[in-house]
PDB file of N, CA and C in Angstrom:
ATOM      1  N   UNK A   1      94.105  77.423  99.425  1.00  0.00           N
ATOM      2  CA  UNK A   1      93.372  78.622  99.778  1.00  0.00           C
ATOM      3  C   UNK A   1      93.872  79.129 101.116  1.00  0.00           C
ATOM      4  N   UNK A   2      94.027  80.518 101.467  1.00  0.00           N
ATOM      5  CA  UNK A   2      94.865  81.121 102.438  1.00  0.00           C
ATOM      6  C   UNK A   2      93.609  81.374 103.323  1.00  0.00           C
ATOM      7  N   UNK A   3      92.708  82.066 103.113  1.00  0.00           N
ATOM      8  CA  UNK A   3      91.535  82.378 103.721  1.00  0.00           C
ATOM      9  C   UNK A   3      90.686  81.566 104.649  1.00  0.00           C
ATOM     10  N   UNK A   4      89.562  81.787 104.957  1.00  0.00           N
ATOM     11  CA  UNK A   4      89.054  81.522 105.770  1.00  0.00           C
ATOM     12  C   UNK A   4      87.754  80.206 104.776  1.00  0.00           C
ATOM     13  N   UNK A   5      88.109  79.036 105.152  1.00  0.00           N
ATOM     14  CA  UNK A   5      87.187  77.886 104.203  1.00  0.00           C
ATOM     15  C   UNK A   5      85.952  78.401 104.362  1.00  0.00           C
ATOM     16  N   UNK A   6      84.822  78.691 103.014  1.00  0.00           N
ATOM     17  CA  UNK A   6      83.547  78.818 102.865  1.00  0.00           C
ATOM     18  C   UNK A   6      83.165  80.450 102.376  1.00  0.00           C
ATOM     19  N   UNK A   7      84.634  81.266 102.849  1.00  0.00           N
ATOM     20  CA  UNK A   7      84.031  82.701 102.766  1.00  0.00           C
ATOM     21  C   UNK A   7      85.366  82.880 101.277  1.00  0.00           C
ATOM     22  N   UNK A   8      84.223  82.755 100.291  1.00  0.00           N
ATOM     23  CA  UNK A   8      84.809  83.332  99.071  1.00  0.00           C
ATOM     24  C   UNK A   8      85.463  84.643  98.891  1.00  0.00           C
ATOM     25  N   UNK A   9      85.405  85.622  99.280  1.00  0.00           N
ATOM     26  CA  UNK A   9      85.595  86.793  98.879  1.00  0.00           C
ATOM     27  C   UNK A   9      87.179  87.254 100.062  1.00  0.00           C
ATOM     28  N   UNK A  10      87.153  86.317 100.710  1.00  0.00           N
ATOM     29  CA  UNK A  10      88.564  86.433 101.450  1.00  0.00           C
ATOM     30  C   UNK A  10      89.712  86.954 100.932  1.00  0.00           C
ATOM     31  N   UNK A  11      90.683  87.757 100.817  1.00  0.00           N
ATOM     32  CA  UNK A  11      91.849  88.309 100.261  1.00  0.00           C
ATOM     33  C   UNK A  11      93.431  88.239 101.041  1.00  0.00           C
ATOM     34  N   UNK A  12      94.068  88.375 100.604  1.00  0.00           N
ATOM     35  CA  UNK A  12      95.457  88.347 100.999  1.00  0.00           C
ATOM     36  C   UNK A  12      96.395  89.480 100.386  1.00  0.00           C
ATOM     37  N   UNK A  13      97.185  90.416 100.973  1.00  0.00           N
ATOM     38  CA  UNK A  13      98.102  90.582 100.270  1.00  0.00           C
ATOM     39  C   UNK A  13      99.494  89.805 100.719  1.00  0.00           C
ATOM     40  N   UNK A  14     100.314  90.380  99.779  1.00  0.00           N
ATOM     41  CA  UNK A  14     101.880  89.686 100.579  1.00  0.00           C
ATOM     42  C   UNK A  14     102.760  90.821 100.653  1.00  0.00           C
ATOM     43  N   UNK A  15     103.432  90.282 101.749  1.00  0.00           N
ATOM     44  CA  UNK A  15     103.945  91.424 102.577  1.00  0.00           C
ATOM     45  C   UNK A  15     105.616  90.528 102.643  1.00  0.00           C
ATOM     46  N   UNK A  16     106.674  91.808 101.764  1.00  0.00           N
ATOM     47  CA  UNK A  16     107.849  91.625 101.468  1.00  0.00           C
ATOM     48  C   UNK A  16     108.058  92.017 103.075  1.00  0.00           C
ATOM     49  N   UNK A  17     109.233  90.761 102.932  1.00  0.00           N
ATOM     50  CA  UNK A  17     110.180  90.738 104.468  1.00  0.00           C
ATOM     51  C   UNK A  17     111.148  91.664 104.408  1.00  0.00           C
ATOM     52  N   UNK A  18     111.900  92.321 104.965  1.00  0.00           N
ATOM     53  CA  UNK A  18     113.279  93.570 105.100  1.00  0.00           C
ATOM     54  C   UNK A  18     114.055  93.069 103.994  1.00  0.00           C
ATOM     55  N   UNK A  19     114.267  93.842 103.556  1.00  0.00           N
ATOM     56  CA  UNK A  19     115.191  93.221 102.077  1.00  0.00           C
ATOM     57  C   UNK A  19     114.468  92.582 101.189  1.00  0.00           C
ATOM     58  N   UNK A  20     113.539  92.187 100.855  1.00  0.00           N
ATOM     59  CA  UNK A  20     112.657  91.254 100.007  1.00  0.00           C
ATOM     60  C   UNK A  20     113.062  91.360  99.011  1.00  0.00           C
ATOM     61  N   UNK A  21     112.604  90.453  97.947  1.00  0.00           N
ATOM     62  CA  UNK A  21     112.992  90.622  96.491  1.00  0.00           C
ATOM     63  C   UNK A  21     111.918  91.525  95.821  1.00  0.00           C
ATOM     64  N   UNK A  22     112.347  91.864  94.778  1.00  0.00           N
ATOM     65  CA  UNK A  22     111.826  92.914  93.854  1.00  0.00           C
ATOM     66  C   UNK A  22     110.449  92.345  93.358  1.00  0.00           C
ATOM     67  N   UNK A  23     110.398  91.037  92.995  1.00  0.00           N
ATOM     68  CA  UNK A  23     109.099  90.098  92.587  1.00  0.00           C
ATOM     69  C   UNK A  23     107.902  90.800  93.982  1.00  0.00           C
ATOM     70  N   UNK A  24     108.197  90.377  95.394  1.00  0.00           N
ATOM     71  CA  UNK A  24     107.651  91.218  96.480  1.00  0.00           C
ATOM     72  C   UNK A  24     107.085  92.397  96.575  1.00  0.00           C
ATOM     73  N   UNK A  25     108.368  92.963  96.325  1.00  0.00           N
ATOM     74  CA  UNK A  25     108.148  94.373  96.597  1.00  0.00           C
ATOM     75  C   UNK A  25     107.256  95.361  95.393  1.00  0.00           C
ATOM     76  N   UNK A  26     107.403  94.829  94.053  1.00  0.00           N
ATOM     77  CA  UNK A  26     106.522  95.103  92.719  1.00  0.00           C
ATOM     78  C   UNK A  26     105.115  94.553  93.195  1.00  0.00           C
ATOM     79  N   UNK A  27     104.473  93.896  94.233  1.00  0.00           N
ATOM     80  CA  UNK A  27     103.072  93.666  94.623  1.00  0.00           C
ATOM     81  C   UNK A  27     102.587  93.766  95.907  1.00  0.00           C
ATOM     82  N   UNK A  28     103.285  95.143  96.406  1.00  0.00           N
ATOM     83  CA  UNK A  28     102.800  96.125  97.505  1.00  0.00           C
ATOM     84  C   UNK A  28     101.576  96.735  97.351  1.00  0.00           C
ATOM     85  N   UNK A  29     100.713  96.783  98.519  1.00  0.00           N
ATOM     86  CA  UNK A  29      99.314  97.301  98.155  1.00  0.00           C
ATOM     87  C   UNK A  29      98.531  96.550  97.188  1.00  0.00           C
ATOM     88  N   UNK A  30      98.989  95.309  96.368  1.00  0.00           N
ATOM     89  CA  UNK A  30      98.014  95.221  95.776  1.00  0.00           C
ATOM     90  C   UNK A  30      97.507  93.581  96.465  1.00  0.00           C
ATOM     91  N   UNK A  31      95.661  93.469  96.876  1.00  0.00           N
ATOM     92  CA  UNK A  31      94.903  92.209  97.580  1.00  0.00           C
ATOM     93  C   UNK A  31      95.056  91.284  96.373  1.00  0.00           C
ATOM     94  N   UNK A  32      94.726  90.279  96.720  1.00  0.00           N
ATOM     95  CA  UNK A  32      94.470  88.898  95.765  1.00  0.00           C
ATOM     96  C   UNK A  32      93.331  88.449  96.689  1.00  0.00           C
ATOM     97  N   UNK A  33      92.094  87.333  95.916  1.00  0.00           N
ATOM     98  CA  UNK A  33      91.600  86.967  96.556  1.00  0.00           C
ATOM     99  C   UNK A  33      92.164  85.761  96.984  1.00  0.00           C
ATOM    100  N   UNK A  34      91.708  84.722  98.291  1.00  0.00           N
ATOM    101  CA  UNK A  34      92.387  83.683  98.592  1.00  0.00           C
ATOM    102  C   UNK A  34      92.804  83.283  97.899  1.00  0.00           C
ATOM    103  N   UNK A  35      92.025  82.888  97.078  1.00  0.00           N
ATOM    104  CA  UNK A  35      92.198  81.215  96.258  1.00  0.00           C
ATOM    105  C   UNK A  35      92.634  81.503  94.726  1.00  0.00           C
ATOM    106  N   UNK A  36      92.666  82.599  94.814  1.00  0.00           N
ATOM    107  CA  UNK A  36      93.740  83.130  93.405  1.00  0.00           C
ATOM    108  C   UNK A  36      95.467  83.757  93.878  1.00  0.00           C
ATOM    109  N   UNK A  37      95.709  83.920  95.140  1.00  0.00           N
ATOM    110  CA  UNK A  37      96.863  84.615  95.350  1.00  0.00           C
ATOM    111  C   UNK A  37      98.482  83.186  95.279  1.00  0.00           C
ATOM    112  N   UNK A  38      99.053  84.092  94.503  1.00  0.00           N
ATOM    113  CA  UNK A  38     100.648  83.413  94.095  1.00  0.00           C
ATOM    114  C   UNK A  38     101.313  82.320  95.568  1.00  0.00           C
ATOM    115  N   UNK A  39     101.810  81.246  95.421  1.00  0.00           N
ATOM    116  CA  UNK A  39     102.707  80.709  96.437  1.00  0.00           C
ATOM    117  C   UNK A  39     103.782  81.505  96.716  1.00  0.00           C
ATOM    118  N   UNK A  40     103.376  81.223  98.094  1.00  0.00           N
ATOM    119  CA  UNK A  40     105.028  81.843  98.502  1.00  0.00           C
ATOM    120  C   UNK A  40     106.114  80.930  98.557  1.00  0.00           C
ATOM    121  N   UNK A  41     107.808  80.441  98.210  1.00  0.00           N
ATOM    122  CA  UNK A  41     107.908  82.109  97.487  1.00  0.00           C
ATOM    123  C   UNK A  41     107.245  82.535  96.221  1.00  0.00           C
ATOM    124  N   UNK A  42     107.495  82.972  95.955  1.00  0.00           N
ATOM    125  CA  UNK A  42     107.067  83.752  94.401  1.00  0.00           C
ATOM    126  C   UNK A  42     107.930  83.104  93.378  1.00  0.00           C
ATOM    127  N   UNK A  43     106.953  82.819  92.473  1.00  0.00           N
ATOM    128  CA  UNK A  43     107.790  82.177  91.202  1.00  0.00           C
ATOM    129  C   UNK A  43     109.213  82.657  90.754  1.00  0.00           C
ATOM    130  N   UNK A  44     109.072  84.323  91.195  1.00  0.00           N
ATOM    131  CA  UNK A  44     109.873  84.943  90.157  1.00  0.00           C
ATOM    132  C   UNK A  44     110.952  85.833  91.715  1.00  0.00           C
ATOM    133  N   UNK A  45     111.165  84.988  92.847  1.00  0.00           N
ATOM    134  CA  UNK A  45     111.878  85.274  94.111  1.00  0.00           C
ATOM    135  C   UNK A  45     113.250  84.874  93.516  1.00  0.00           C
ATOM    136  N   UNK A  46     113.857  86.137  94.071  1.00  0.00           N
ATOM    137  CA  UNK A  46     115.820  86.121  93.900  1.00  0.00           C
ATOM    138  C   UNK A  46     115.848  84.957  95.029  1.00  0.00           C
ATOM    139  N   UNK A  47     115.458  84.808  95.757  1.00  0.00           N
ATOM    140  CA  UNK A  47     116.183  84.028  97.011  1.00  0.00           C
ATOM    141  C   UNK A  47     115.407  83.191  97.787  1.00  0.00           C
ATOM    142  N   UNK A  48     114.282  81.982  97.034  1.00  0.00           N
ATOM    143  CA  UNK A  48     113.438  81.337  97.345  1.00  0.00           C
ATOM    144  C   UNK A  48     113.714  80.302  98.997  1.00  0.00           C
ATOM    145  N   UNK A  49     115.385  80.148  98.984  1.00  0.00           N
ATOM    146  CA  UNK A  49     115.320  79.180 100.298  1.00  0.00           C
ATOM    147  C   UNK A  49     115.334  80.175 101.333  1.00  0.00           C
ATOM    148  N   UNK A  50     115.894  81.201 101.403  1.00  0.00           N
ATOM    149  CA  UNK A  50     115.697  81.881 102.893  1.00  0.00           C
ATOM    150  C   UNK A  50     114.409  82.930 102.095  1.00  0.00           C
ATOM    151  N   UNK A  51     113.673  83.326 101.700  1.00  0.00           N
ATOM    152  CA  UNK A  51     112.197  83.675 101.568  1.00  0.00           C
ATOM    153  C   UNK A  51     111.232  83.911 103.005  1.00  0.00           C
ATOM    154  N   UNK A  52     111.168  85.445 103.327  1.00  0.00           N
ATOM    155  CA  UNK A  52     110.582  85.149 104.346  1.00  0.00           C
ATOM    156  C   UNK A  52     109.202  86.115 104.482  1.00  0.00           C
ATOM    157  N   UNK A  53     109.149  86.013 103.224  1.00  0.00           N
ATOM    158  CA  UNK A  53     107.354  87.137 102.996  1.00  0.00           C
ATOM    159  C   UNK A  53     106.562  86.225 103.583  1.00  0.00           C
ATOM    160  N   UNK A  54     105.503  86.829 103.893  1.00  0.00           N
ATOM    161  CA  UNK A  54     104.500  86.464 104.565  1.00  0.00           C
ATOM    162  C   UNK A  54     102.857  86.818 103.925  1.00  0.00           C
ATOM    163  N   UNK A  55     101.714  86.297 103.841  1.00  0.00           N
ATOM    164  CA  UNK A  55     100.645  86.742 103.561  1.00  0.00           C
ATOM    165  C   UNK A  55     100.460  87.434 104.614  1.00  0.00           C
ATOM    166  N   UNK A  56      99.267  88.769 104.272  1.00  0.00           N
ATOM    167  CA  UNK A  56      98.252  89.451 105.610  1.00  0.00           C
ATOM    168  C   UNK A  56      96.817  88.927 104.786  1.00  0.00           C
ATOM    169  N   UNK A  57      96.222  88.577 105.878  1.00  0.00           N
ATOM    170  CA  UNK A  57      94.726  88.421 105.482  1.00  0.00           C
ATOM    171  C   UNK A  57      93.926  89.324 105.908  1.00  0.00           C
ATOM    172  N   UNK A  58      92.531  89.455 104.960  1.00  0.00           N
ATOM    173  CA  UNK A  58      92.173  90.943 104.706  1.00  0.00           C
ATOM    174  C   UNK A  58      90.248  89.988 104.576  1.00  0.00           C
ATOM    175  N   UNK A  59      89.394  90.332 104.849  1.00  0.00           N
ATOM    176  CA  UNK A  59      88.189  89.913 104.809  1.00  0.00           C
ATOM    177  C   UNK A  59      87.110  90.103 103.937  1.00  0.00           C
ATOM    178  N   UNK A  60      87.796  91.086 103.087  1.00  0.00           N
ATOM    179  CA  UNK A  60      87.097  91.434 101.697  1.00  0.00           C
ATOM    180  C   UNK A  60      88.577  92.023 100.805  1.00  0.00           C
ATOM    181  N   UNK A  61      88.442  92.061  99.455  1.00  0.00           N
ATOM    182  CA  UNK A  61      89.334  92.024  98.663  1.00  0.00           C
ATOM    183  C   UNK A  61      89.385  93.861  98.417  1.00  0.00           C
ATOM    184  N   UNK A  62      88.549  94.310  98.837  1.00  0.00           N
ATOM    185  CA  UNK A  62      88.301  95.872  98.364  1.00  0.00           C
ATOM    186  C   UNK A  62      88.887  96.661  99.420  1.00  0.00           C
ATOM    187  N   UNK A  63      89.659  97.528  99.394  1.00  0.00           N
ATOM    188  CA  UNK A  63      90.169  97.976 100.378  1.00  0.00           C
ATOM    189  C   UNK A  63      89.781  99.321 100.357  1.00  0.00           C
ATOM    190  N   UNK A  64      89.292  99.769 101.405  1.00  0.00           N
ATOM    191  CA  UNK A  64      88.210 101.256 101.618  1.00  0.00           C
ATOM    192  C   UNK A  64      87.226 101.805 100.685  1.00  0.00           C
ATOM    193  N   UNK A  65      86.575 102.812 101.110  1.00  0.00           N
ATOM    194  CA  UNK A  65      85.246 102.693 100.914  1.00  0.00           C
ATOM    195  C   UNK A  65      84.954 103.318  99.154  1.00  0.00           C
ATOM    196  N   UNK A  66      84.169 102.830  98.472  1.00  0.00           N
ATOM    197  CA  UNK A  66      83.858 102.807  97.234  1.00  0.00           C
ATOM    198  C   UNK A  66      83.228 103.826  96.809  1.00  0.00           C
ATOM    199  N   UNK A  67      81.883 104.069  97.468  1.00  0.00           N
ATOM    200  CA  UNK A  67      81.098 104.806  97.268  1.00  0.00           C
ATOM    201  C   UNK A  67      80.995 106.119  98.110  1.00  0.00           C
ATOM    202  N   UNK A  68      80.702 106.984  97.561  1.00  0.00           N
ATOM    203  CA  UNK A  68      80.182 108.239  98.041  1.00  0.00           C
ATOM    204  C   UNK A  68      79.667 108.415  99.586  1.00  0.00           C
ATOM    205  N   UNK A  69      78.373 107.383  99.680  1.00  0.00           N
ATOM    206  CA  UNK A  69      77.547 107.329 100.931  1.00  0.00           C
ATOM    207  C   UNK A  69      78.593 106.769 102.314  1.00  0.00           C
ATOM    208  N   UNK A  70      79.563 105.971 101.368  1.00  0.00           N
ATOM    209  CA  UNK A  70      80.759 105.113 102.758  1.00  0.00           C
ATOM    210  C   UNK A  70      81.667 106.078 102.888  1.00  0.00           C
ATOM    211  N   UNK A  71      82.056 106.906 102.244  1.00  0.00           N
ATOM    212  CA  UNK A  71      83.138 107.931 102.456  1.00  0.00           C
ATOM    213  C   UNK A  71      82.286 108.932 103.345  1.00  0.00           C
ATOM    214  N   UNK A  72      81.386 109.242 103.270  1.00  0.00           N
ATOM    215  CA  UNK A  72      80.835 110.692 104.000  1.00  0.00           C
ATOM    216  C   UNK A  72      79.835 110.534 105.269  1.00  0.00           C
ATOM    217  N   UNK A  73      79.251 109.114 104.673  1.00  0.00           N
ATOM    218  CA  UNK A  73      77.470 108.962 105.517  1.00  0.00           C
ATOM    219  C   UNK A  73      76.389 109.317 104.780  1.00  0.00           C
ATOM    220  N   UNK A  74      76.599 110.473 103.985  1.00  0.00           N
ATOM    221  CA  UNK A  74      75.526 111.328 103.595  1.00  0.00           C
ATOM    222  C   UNK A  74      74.920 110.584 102.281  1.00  0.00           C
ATOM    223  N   UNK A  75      73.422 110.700 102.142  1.00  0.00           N
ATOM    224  CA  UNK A  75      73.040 110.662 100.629  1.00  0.00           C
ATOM    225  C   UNK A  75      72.586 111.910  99.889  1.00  0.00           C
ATOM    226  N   UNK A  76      72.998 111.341  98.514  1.00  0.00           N
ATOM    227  CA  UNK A  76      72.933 112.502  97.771  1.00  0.00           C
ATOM    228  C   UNK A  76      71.079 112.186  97.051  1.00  0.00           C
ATOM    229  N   UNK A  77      70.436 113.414  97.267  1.00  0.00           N
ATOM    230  CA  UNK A  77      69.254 113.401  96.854  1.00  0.00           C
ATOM    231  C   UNK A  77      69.045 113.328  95.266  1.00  0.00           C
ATOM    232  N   UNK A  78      67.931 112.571  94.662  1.00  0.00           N
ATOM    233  CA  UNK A  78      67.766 112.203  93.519  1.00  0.00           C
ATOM    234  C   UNK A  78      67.942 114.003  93.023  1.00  0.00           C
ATOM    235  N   UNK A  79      68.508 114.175  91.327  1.00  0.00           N
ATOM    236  CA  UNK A  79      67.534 115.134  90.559  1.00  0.00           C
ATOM    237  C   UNK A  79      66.280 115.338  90.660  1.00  0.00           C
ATOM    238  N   UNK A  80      65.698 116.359  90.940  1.00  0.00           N
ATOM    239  CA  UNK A  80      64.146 116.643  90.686  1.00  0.00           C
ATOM    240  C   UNK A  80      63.428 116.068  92.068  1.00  0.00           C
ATOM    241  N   UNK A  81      63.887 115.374  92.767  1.00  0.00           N
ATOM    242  CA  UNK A  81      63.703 114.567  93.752  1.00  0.00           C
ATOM    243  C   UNK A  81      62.386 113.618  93.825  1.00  0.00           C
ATOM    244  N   UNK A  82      62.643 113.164  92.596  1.00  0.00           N
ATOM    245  CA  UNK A  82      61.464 112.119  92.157  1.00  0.00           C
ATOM    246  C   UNK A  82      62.070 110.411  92.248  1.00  0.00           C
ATOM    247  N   UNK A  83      61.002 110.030  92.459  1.00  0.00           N
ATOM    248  CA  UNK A  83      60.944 108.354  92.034  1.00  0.00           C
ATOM    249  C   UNK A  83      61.218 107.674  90.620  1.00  0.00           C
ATOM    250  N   UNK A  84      62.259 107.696  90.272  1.00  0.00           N
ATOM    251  CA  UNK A  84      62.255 106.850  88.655  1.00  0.00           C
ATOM    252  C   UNK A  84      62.634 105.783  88.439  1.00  0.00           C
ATOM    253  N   UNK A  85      61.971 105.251  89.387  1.00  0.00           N
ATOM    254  CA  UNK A  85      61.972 103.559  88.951  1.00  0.00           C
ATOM    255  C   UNK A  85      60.157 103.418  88.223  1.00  0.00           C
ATOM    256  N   UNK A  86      60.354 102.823  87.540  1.00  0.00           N
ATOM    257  CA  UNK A  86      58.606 102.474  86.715  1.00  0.00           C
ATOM    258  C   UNK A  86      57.872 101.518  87.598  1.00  0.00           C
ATOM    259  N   UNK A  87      58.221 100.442  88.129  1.00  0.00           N
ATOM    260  CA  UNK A  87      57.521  99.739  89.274  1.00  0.00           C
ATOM    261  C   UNK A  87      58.416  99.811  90.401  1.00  0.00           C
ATOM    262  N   UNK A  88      57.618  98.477  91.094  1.00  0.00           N
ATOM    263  CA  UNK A  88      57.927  98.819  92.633  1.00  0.00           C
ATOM    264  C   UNK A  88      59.325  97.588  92.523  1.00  0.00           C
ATOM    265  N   UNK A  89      58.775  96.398  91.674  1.00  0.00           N
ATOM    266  CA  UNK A  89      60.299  95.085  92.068  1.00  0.00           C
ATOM    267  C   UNK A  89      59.631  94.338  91.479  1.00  0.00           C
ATOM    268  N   UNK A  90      60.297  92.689  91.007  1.00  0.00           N
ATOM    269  CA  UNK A  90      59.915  91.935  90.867  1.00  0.00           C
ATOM    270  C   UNK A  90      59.355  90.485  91.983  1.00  0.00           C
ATOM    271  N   UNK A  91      59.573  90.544  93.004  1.00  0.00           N
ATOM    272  CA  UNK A  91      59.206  89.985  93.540  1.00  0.00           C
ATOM    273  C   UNK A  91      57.128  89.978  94.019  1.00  0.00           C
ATOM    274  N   UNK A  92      57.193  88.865  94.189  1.00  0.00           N
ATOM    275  CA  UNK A  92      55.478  88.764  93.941  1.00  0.00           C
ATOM    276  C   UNK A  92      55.016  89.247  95.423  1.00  0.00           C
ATOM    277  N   UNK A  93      55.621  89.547  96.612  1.00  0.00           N
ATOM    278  CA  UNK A  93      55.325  90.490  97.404  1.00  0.00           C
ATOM    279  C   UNK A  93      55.135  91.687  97.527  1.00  0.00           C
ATOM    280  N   UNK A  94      56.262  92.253  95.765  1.00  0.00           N
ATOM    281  CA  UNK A  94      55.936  93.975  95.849  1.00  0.00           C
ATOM    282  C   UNK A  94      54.268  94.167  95.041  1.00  0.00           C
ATOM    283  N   UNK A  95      54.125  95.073  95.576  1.00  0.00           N
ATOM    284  CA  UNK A  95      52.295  95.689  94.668  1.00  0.00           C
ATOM    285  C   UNK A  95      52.777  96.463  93.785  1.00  0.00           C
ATOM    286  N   UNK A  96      51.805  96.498  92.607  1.00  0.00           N
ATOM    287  CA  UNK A  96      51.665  96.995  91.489  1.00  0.00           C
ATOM    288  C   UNK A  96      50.892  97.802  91.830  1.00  0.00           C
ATOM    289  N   UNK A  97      51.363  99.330  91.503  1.00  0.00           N
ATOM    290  CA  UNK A  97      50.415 100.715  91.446  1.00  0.00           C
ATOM    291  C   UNK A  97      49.429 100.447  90.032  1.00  0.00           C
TER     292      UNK A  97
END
């Protein structure tokens, strides 16, 4: 595991050295999480003894923001601007209307 021990969601990409091989350079931009990402070198490296890619470590596997509210700040107001959830939660702290 490349990451940080205990924090699952840790990621890596790998980062082709000047000249890298094509195996490298075909998995630009794309994260792995720790404990799933390929040995370096790469199985499928033209030139495994001088090999000089490197992992970058990354602290979540998702790289920029997903949703609407992380891209802008803003929320978008319900339709109708009502409540449509039927209760409040399941937890035995929420009250039942």
């Amino acid at each position: 595991m490349v990451g940080r021990p205990g924090s699952r969601w840790n990621a890596v990409a790998i980062i082709a050295a000047t000249g890298g091989c094509e195996a490298a350079r075909a998995l630009k931009g794309k994260r792995f999480l720790s404990a799933e990402a390929p040995r370096l070198p790469l199985a499928k490296c033209s030139a495994p003894a001088e090999c000089r890619c490197v992992y970058k470590k990354y602290p979540d596997r998702r790289a920029g923001p997903r949703r609407e509210v992380e891209k802008t700040g803003l929320h978008r107001a319900l339709p109708g601007g009502e409540e449509r959830r039927r209760r409040r939660g399941r937890r035995s702290t929420d009250t039942e209307d």
